[in-house]
C-alpha atoms as a PDB file:
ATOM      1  CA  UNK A   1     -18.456   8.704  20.912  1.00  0.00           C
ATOM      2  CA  UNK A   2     -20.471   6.473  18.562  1.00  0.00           C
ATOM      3  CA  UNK A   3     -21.332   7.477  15.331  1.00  0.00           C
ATOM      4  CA  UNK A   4     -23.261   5.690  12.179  1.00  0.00           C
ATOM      5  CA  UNK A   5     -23.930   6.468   8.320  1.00  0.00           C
ATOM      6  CA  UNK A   6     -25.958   4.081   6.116  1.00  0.00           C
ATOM      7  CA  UNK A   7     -26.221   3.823   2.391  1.00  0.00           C
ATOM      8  CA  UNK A   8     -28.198   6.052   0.255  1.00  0.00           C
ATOM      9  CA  UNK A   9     -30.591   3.489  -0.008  1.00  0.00           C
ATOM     10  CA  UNK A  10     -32.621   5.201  -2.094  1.00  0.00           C
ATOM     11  CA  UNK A  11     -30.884   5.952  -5.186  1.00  0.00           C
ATOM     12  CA  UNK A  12     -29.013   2.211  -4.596  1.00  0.00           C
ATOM     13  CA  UNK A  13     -32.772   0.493  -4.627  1.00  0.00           C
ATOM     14  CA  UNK A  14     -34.181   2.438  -7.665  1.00  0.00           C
ATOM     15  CA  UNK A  15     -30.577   1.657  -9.361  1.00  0.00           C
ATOM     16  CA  UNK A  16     -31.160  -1.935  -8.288  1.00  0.00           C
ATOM     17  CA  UNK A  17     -34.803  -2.088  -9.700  1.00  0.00           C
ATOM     18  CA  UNK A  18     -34.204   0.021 -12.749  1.00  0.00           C
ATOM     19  CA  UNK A  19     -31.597  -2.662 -13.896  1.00  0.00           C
ATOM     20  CA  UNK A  20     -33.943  -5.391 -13.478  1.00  0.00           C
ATOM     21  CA  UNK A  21     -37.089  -3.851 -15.284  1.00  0.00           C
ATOM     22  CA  UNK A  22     -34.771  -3.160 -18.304  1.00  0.00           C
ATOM     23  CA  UNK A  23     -33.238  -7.067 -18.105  1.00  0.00           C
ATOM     24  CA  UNK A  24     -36.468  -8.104 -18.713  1.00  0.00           C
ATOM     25  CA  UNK A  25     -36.084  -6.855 -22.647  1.00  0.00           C
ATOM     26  CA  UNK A  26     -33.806  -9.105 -23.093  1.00  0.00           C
ATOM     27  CA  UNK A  27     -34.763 -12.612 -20.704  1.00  0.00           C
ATOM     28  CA  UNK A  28     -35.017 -15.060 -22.996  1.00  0.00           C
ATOM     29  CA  UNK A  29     -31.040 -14.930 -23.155  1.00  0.00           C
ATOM     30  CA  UNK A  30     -30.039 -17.021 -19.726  1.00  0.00           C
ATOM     31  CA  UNK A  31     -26.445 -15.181 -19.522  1.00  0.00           C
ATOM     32  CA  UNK A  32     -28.251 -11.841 -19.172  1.00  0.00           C
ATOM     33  CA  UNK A  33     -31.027 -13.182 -16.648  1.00  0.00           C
ATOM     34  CA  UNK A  34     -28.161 -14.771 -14.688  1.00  0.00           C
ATOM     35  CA  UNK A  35     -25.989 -11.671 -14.511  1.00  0.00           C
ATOM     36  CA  UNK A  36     -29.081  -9.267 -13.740  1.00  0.00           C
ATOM     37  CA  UNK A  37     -30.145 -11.298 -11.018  1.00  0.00           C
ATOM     38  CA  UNK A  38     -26.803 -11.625  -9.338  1.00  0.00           C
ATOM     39  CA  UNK A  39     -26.805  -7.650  -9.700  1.00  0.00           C
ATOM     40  CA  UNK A  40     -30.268  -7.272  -8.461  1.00  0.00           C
ATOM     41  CA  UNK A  41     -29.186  -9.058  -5.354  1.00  0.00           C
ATOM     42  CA  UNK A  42     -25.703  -7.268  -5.102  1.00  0.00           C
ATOM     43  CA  UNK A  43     -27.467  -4.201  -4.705  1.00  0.00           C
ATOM     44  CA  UNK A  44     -30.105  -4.962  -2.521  1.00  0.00           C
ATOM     45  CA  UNK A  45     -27.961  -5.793   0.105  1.00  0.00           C
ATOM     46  CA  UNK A  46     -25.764  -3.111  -0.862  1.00  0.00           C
ATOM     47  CA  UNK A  47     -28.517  -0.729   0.331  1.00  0.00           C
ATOM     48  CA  UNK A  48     -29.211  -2.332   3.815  1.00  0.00           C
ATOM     49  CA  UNK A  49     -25.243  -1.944   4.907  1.00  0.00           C
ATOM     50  CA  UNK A  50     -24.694   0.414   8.402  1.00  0.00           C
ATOM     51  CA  UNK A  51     -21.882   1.537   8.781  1.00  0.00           C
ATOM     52  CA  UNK A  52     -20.246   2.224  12.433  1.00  0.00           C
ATOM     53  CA  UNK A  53     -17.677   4.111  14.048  1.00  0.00           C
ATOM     54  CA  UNK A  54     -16.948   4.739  17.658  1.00  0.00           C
ATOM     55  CA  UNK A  55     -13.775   7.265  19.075  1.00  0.00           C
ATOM     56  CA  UNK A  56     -12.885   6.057  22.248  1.00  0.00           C
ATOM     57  CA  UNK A  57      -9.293   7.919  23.571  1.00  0.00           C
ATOM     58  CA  UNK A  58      -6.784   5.117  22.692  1.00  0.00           C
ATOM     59  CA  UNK A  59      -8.725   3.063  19.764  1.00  0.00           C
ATOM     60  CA  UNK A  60     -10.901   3.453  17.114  1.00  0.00           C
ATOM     61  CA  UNK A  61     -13.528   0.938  15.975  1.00  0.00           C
ATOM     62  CA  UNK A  62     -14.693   0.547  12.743  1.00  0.00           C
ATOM     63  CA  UNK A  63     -18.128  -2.185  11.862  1.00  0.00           C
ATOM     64  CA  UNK A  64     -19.899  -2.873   8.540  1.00  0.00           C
ATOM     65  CA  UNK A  65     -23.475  -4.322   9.649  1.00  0.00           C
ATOM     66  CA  UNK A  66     -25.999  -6.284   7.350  1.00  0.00           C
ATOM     67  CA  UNK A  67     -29.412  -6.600   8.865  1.00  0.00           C
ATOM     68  CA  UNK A  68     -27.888  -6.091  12.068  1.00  0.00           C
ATOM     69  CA  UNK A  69     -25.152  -8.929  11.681  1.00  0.00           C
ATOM     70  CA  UNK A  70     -21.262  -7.513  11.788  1.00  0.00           C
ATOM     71  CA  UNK A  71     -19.800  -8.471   8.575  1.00  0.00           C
ATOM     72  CA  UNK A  72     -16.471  -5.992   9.112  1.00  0.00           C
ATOM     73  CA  UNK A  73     -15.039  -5.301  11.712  1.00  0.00           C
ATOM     74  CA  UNK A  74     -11.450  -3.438  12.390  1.00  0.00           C
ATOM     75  CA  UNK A  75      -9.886  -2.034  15.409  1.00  0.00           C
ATOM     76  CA  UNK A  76      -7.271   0.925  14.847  1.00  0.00           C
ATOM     77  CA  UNK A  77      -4.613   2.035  17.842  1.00  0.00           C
ATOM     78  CA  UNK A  78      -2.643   5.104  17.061  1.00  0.00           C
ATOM     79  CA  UNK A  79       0.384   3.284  16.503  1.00  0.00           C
ATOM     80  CA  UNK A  80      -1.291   1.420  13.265  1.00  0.00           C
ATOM     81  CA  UNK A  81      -2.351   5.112  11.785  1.00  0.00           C
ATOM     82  CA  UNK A  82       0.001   6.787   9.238  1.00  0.00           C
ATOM     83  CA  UNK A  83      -1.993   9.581   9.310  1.00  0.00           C
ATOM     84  CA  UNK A  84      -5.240  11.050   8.326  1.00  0.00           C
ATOM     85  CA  UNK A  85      -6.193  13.039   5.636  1.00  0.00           C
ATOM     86  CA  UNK A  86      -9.445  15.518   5.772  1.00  0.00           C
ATOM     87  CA  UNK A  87     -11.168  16.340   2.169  1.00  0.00           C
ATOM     88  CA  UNK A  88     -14.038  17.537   0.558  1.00  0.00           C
ATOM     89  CA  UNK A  89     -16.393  14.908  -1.000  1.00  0.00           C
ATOM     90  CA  UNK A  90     -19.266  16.691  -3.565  1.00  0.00           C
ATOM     91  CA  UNK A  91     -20.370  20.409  -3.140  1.00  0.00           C
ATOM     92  CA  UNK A  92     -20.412  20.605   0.812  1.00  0.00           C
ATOM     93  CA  UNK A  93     -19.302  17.262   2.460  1.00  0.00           C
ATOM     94  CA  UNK A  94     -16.463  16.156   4.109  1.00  0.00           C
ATOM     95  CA  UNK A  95     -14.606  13.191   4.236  1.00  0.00           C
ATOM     96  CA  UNK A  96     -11.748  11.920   6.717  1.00  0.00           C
ATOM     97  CA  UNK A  97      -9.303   9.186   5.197  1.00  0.00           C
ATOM     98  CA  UNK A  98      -7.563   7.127   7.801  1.00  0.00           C
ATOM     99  CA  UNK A  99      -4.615   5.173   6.301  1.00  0.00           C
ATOM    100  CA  UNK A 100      -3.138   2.177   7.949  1.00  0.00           C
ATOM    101  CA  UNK A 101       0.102   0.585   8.416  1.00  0.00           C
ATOM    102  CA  UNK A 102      -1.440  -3.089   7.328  1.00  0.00           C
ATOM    103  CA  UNK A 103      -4.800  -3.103   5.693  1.00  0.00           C
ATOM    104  CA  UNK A 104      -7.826  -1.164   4.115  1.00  0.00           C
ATOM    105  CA  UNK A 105      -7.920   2.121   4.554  1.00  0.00           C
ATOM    106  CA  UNK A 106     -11.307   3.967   6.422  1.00  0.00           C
ATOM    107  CA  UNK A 107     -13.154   6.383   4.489  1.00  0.00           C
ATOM    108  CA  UNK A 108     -15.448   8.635   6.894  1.00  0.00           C
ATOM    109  CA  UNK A 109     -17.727  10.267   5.021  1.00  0.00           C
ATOM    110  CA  UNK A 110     -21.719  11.272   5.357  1.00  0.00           C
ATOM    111  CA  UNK A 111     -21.280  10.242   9.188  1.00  0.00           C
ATOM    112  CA  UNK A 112     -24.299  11.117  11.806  1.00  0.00           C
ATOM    113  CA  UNK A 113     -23.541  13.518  13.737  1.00  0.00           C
ATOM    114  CA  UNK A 114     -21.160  15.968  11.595  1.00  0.00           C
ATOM    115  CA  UNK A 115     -18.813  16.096  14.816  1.00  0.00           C
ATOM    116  CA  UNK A 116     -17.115  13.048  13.917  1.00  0.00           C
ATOM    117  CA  UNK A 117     -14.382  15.364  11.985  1.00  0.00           C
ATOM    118  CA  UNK A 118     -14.105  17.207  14.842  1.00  0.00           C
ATOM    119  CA  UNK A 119     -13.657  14.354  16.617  1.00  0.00           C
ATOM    120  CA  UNK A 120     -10.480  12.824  14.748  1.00  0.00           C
ATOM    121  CA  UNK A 121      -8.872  16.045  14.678  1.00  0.00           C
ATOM    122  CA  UNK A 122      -9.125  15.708  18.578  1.00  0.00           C
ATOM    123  CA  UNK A 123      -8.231  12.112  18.281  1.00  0.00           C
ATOM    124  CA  UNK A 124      -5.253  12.970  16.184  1.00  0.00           C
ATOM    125  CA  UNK A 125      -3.699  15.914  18.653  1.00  0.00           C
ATOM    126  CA  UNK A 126      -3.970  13.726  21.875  1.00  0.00           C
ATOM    127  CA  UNK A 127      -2.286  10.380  20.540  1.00  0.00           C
ATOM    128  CA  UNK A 128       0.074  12.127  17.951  1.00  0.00           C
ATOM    129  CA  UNK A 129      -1.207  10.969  14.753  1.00  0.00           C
ATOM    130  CA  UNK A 130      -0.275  12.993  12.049  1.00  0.00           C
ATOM    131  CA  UNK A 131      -3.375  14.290  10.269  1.00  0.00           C
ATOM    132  CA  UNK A 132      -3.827  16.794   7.233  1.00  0.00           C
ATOM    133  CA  UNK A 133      -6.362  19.302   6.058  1.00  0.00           C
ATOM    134  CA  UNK A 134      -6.712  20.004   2.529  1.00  0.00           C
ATOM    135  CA  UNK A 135      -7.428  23.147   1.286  1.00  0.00           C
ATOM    136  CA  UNK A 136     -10.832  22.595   0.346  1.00  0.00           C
ATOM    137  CA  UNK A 137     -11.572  21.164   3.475  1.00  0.00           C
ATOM    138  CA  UNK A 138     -10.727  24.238   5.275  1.00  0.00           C
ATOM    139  CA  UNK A 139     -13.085  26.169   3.094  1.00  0.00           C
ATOM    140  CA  UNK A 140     -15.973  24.090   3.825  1.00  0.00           C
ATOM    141  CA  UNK A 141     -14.887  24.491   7.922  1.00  0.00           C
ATOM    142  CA  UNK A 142     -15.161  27.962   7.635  1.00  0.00           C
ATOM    143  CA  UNK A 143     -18.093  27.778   5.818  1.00  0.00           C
ATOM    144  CA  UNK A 144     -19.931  26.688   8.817  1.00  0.00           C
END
């Protein structure tokens, strides 16, 4: 199943534009305008990134999207997964850690829809991957 998240755009746009209004104190020095700007830009991309995952039964597929063009891309098989590791993230989120053999490591967190951790667990019991629950995580399943 396919499954997306995007940035909090929000809070990374008013960051973004809150940095630049208070730059402007201080313009007339070039390192600061340089430096703001580079920021500025930073983070307005930042808050246009989509983020894609897709469970199929042997692979999963991981994407990092700008306006629509892949910029990421990573293909996991079972056999490159040490093992997964389910947490809480903040007051009521979860948040699934999938750590390779060779490479970056996967967060999954704020995913659309919440079934993705359901999902992996799934994922996890038919191709043998070790996985792990941490205590807080298993509050927040019973939770609801």
């Amino acid at each position: 199943m396919k499954y997306s998240a995007t940035s909090q755009r929000i809070l990374i746009l008013f960051m973004a534009f809150l940095g630049l209004l208070l730059s402007f104190l201080s313009w007339d020095i070039s390192n600061v305008k340089w430096v703001s700007l580079t920021t500025f830009t930073f983070l307005f991309l930042m808050a246009f990134l989509k983020y894609t995952l897709l469970i199929k039964k042997n692979k999963i597929s991981y994407a990092v999207q700008l306006f629509g063009l892949t910029i990421y891309r990573k293909e996991i098989v079972p056999t490159n997964i040490k093992n997964i590791i389910f947490k809480r993230i903040g007051w009521k989120s979860k948040l699934a850690a999938i750590k390779v053999d060779k490479g970056i490591s996967i967060r999954v967190a704020l995913f659309k829809p919440e079934s993705v951790y359901d999902d992996l667990i799934v994922f996890c019991e038919e191709n043998a991957v070790a996985y792990h629950k941490t205590k807080d995580y298993t509050i927040i399943e019973k939770m609801g």
